[in-house]
Protein backbone atom coordinates (compact mmCIF):
# COMPACT_ATOMS: atom_id res chain seq x y z
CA UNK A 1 36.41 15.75 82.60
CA UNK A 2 39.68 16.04 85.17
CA UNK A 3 38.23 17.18 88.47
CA UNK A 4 39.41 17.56 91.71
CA UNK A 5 37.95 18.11 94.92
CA UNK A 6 39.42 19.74 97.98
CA UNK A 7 38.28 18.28 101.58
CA UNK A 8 41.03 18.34 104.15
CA UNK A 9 39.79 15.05 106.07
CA UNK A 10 38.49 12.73 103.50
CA UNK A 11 36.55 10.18 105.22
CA UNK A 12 32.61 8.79 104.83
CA UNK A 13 31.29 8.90 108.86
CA UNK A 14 29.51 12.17 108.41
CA UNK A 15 26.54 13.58 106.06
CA UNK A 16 29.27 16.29 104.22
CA UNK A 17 31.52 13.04 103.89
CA UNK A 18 28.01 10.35 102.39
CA UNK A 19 27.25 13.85 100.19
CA UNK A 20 30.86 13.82 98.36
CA UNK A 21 30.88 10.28 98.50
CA UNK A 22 27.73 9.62 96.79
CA UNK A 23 28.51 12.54 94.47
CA UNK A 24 32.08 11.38 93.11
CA UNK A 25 30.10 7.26 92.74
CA UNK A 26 27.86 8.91 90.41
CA UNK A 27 30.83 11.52 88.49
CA UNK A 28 32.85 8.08 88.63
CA UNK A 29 29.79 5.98 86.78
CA UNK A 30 30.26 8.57 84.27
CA UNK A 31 34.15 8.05 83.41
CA UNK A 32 35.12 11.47 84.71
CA UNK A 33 39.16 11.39 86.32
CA UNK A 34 38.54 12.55 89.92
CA UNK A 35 41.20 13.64 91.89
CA UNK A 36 41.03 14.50 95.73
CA UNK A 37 43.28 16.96 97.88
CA UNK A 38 43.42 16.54 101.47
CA UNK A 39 45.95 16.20 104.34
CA UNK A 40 44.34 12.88 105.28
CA UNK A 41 42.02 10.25 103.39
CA UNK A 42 40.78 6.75 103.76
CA UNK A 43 41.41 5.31 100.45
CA UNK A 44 38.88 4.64 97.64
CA UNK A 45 39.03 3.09 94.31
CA UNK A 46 38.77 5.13 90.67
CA UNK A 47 40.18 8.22 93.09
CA UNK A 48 43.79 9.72 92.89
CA UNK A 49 44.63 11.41 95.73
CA UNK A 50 47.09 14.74 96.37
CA UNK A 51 48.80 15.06 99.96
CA UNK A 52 48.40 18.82 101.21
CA UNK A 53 50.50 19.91 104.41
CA UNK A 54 49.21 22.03 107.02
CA UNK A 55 50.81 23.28 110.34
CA UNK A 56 49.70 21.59 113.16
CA UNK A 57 50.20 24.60 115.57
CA UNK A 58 46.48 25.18 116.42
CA UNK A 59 43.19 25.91 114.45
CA UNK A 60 44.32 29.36 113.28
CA UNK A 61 47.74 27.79 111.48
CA UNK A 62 46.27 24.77 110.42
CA UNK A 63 42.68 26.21 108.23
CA UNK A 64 45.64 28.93 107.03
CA UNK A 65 48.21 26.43 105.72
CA UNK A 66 45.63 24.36 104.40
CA UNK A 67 44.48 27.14 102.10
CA UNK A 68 47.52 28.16 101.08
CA UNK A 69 48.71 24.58 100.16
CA UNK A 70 45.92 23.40 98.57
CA UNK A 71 45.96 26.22 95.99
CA UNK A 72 49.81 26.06 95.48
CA UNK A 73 49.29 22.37 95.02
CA UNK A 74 45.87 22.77 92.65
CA UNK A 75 47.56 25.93 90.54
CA UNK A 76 50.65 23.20 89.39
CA UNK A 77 48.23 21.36 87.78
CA UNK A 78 45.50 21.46 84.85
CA UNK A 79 41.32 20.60 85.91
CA UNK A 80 38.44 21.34 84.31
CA UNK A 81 36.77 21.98 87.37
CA UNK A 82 37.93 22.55 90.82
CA UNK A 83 35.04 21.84 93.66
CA UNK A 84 36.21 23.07 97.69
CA UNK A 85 34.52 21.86 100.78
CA UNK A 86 36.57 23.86 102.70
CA UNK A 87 37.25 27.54 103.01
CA UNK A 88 40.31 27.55 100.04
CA UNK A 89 41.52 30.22 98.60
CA UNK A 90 41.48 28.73 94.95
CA UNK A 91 38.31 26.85 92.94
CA UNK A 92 35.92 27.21 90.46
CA UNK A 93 33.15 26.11 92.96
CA UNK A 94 33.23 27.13 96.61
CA UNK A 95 30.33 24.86 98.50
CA UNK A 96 29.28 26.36 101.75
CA UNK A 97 28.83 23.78 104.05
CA UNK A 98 29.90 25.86 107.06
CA UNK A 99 27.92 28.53 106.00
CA UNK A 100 28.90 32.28 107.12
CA UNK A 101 31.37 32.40 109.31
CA UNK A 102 30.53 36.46 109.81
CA UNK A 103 26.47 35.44 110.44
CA UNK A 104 27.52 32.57 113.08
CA UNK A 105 29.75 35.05 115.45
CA UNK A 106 27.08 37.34 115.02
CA UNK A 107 24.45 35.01 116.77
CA UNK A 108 27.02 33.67 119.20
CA UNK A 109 27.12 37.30 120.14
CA UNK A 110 23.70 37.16 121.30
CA UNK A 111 24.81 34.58 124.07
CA UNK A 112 28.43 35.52 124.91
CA UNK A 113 29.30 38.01 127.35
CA UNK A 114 30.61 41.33 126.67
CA UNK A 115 34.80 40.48 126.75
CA UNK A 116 33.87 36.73 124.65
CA UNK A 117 32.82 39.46 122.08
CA UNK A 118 35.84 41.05 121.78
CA UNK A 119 37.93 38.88 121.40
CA UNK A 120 35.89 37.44 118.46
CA UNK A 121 37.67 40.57 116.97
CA UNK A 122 41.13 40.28 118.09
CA UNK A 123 41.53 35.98 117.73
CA UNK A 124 43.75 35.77 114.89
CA UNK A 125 41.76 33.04 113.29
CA UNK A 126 38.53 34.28 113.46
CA UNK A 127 40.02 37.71 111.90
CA UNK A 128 41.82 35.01 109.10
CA UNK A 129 38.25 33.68 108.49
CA UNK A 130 36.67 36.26 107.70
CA UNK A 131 39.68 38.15 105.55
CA UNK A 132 39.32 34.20 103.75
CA UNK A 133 35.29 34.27 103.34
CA UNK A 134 35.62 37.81 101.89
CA UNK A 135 38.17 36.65 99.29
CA UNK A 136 36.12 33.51 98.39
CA UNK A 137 32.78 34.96 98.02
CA UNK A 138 34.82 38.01 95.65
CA UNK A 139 36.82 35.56 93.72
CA UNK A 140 35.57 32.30 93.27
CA UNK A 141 32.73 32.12 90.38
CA UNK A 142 30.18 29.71 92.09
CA UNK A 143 29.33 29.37 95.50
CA UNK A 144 26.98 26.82 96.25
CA UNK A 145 24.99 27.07 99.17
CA UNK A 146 22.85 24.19 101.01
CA UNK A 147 19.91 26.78 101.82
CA UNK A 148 18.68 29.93 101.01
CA UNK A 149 19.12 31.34 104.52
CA UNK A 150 23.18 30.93 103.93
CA UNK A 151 22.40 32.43 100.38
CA UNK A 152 20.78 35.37 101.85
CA UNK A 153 23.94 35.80 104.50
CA UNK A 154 26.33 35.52 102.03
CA UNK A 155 24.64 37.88 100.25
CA UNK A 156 23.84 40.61 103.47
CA UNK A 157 27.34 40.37 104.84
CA UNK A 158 29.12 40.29 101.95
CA UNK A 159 27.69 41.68 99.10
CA UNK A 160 27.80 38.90 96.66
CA UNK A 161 25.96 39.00 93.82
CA UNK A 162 22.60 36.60 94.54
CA UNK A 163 23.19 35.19 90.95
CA UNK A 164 26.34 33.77 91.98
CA UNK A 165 25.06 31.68 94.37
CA UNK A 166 23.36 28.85 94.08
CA UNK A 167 21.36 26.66 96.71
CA UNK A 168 21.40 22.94 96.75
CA UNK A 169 20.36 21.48 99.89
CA UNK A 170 21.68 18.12 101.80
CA UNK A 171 20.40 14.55 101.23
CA UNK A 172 19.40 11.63 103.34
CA UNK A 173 19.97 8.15 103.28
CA UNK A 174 16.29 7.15 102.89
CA UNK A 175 16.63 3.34 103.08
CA UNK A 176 19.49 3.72 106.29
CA UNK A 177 17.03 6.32 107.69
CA UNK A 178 13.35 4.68 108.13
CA UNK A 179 10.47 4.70 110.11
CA UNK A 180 10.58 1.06 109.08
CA UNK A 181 13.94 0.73 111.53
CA UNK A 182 10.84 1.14 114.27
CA UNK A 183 10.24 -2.07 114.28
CA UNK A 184 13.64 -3.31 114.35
CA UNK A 185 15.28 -1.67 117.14
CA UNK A 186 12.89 0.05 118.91
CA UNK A 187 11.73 -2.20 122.08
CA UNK A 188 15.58 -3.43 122.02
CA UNK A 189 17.03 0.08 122.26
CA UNK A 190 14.10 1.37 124.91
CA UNK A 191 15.21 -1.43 127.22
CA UNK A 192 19.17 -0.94 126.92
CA UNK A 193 18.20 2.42 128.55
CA UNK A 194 15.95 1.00 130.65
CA UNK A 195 13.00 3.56 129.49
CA UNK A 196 9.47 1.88 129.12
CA UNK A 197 7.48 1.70 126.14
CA UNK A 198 4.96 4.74 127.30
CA UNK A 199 8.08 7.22 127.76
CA UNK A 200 7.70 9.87 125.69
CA UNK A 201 11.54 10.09 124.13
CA UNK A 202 13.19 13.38 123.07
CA UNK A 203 16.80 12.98 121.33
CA UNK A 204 19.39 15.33 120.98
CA UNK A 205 22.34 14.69 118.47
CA UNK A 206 25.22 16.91 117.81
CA UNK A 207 28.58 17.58 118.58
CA UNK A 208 29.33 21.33 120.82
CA UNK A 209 26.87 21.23 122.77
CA UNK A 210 26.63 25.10 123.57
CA UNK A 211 26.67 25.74 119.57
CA UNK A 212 23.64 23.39 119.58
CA UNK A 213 21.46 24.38 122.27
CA UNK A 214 21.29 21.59 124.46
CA UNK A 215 21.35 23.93 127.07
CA UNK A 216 17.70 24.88 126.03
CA UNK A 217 16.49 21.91 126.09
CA UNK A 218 17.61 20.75 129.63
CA UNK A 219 15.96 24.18 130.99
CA UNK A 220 12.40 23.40 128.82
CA UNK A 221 12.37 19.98 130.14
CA UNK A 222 10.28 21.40 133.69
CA UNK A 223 7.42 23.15 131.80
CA UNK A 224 6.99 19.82 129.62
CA UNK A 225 6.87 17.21 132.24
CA UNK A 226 4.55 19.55 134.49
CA UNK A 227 2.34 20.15 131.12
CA UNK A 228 2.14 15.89 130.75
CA UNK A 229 2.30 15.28 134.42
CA UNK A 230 0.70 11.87 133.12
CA UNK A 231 3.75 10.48 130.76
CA UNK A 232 7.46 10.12 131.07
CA UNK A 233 9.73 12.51 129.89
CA UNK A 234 13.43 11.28 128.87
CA UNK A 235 15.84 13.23 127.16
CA UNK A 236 18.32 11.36 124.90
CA UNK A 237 21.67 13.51 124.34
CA UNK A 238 24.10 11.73 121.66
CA UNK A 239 27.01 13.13 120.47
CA UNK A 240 30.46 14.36 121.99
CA UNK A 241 30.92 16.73 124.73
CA UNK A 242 31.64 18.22 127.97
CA UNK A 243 28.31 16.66 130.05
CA UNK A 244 29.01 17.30 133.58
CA UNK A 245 27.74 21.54 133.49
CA UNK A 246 24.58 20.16 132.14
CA UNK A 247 24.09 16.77 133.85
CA UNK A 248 24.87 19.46 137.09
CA UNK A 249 22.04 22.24 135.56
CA UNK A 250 19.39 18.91 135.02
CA UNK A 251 20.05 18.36 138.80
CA UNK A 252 19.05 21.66 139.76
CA UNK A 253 16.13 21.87 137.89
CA UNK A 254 14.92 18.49 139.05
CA UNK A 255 15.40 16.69 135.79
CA UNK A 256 18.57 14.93 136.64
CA UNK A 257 17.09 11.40 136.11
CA UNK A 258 15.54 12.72 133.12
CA UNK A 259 18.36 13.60 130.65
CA UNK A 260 20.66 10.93 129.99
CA UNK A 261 24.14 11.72 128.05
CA UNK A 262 24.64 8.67 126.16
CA UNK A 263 28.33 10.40 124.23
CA UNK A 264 29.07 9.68 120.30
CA UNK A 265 27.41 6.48 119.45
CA UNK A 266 27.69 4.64 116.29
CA UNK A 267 24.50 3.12 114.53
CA UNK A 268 22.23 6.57 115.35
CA UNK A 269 19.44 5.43 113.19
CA UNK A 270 18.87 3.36 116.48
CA UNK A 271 18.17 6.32 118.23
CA UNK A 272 16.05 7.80 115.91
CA UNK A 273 14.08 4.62 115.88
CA UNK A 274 13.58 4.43 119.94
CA UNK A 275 12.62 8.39 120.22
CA UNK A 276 9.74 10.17 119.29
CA UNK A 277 10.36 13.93 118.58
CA UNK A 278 14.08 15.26 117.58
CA UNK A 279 14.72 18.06 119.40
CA UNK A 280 18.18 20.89 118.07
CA UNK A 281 17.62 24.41 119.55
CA UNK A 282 20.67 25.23 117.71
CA UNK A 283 22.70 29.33 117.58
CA UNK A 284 23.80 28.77 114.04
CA UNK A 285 23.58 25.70 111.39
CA UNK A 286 24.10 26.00 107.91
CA UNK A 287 21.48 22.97 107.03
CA UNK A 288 21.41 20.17 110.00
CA UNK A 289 21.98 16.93 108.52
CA UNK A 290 20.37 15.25 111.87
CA UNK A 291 17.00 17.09 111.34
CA UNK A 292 17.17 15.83 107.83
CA UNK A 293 18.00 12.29 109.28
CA UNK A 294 15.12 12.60 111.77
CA UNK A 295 12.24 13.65 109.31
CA UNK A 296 13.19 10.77 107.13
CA UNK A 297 13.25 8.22 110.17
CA UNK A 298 9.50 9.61 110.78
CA UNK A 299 10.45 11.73 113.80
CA UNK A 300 8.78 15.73 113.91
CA UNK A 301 11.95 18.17 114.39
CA UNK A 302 11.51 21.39 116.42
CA UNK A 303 14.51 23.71 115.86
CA UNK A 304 15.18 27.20 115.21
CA UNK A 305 15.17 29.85 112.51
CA UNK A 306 18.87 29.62 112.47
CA UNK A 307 19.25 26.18 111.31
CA UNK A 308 19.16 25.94 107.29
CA UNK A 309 17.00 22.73 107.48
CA UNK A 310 14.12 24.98 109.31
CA UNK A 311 13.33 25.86 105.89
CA UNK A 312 11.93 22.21 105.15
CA UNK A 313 10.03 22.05 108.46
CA UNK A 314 6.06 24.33 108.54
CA UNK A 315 5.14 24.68 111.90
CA UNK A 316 2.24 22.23 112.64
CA UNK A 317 2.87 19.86 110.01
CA UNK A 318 6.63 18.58 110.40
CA UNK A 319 7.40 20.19 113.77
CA UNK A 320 8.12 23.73 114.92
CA UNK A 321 10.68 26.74 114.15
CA UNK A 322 11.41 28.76 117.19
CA UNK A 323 12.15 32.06 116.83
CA UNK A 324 14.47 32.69 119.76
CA UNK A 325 17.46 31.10 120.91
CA UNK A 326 17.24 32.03 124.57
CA UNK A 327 13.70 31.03 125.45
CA UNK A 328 13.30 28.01 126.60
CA UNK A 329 9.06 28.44 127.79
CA UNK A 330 8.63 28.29 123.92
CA UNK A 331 10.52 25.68 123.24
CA UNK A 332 8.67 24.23 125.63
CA UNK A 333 5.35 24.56 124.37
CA UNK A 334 6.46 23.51 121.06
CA UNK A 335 7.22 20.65 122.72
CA UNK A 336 4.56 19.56 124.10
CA UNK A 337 2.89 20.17 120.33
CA UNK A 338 4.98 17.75 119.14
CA UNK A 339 4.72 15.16 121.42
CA UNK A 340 0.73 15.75 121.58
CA UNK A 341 0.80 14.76 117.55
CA UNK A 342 4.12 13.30 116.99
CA UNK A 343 2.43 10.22 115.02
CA UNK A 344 0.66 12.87 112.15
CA UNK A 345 3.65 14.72 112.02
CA UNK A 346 6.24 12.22 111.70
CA UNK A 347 4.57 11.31 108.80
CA UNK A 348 4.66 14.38 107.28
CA UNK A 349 7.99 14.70 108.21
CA UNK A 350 8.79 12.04 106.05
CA UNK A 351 6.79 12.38 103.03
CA UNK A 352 9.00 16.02 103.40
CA UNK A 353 12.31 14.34 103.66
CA UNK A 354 11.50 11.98 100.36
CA UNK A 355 12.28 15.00 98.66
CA UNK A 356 15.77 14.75 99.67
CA UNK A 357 17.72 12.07 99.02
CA UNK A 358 20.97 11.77 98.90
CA UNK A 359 20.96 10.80 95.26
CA UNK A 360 19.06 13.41 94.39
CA UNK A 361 21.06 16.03 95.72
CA UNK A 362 24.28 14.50 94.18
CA UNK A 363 22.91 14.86 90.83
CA UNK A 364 21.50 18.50 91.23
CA UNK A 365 25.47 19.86 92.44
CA UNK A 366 26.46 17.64 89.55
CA UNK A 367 24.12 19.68 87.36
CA UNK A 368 25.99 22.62 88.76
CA UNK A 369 29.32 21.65 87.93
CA UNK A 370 28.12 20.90 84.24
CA UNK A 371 26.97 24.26 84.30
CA UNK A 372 29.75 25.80 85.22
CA UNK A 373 32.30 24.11 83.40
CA UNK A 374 30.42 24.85 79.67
């Protein structure tokens, strides 16, 4: 079959990026033409690759003209199926990645004050999002989500038929992600951050750190180390953003020396290895590939019923869903669960996350696209 693909930045440094990767190897093993459109790509063999334009005048201009490039560009030409990873105004499969773009202002809602609100209704691109999401979910024939609570949104805000949507959750790297990386890097990585071998180690990774709730963990962090007055508490924070309103909230809550901001670091599965509980208190995430990373590094995840990959975790046996997004005392005493039986429930974690390898869940959206091409 001809196929093409839409992704605007075509790269492999993220878990969306390893997911199309792995999926076109296996579409490629099978002699199928694959075709990519994107504005900028790192090159790969047995892949042709279509230049689309955008206007680099801010988000708004830039998700617009990549829509309406990508579809002049895609409608001049013959496929037999057309896969987006982006919001696009023209495919035969739409995959959700980003999730609902209506259910994630929502939420922020929650947290924002009363003028943030507003203009969530008078920002030009938000209003463009959600004129685009309508459109997709109306017109495109499958949308492929990667869980069933972005099924359900799509479904609640929209109206889409729940027949038309299918759910195919991430994968993991299960050999790059390993309990086994323990012994590797653990003691090496521990003393590069000077932290002792009896420190009880929670990491944070993610990029927007308000979207991800780091906030709440930085505020639990004084009901945990009270609660295990005997052990050390450190807080790992990896990933890129503004530190210095946190690092200045940590001070005033008498954690300061507690939460160190380590910024975007390359080789993560070194982090997972040195910590012992995973920690994302996140507003809104489609499916979190870092909690799916975590479980299958043998770490227990406590996040929150707003994350996709919740769905994966039972409380008590892989870690914890929270239910709210403001409270940090229950974080807090999930917590302390966790870190009371993180060596049980790392296991469990994953034995869970053998269920979803990366393989795997190339070959079950491959399924799809069989599907939906006969």
């Amino acid at each position: 079959m001809r196929l093409a693909f839409v992704k605007k930045r075509f790269s492999f440094h993220g878990g969306a990026e390893l997911y199309l990767k792995t999926l076109l190897g296996a579409l490629s093993k099978e002699g199928h033409d694959l075709h990519v459109f994107a504005n900028s790509w790192a090159d790969e063999p047995g892949i042709e690759f279509h230049k689309v334009d955008i206007i680099q005048a801010g988000s708004y201009m830039s998700v617009r003209s990549f829509s309406k490039n990508s579809a002049k560009t895609l409608r001049s030409e013959k496929f037999d199926c057309i896969v987006s990873f982006e919001r696009t105004e023209y495919q035969d499969i739409y995959r959700a990645g980003e999730g609902c773009h209506r259910a994630w202002l929502e939420l922020r809602g929650e947290i924002e004050p009363a003028h943030k609100k507003l203009s969530f209704k008078l920002n030009p691109l938000h209003r463009y999002m959600l004129s685009l999401e309508e459109r997709i979910f109306e017109n495109t024939p499958l949308i492929v989500a990667n869980s069933k609570m972005v099924r359900e949104q799509i479904h609640r805000y929209y109206g889409t038929s729940l027949e038309k949507i299918a759910v195919a959750c991430n994968g993991v790297d299960l050999v790059k992600f390993s309990p086994d990386n323990r012994d590797r890097w653990r003691s090496g990585v521990r003393r590069s951050l000077d932290l002792s071998e009896h420190d009880k180690v929670i990491l944070f990774v993610g990029s927007g750190f308000r979207r991800k709730g780091l906030e709440m963990i930085i505020r639990s962090l004084p009901d945990v180390k009270k609660a295990m007055r005997n052990e050390g508490i450190k807080a790992l924070v990896v990933g890129k953003g503004e530190s210095a309103s946190y690092a200045q909230l940590a001070g005033r809550l008498g954690v300061g020396k507690d939460v160190m901001f380590l910024g975007p670091r390359s080789g993560i599965e070194k982090f997972y290895a040195a910590s012992d509980l995973f920690v994302l208190p996140t507003i809104y995430d489609p499916f979190s590939n870092a909690c799916l990373e975590a479980m299958a590094s043998g770490l227990p995840v406590v996040t929150t019923r707003n994350n996709g990959a919740a769905e994966i975790v039972e409380d008590g046996r892989e870690g914890f869903v929270i239910s709210s997004i403001t409270d940090s005392s229950e974080l807090a005493g999930k917590i302390i669960l966790s870190l009371n039986d993180a060596v049980n429930m790392g296991m469990r974690a994953r034995a869970k996350a053998e269920e979803f390898s990366i393989d795997d869940a190339a070959q079950r959206f491959a399924a799809l696209m069989g599907a939906q091409r006969i």
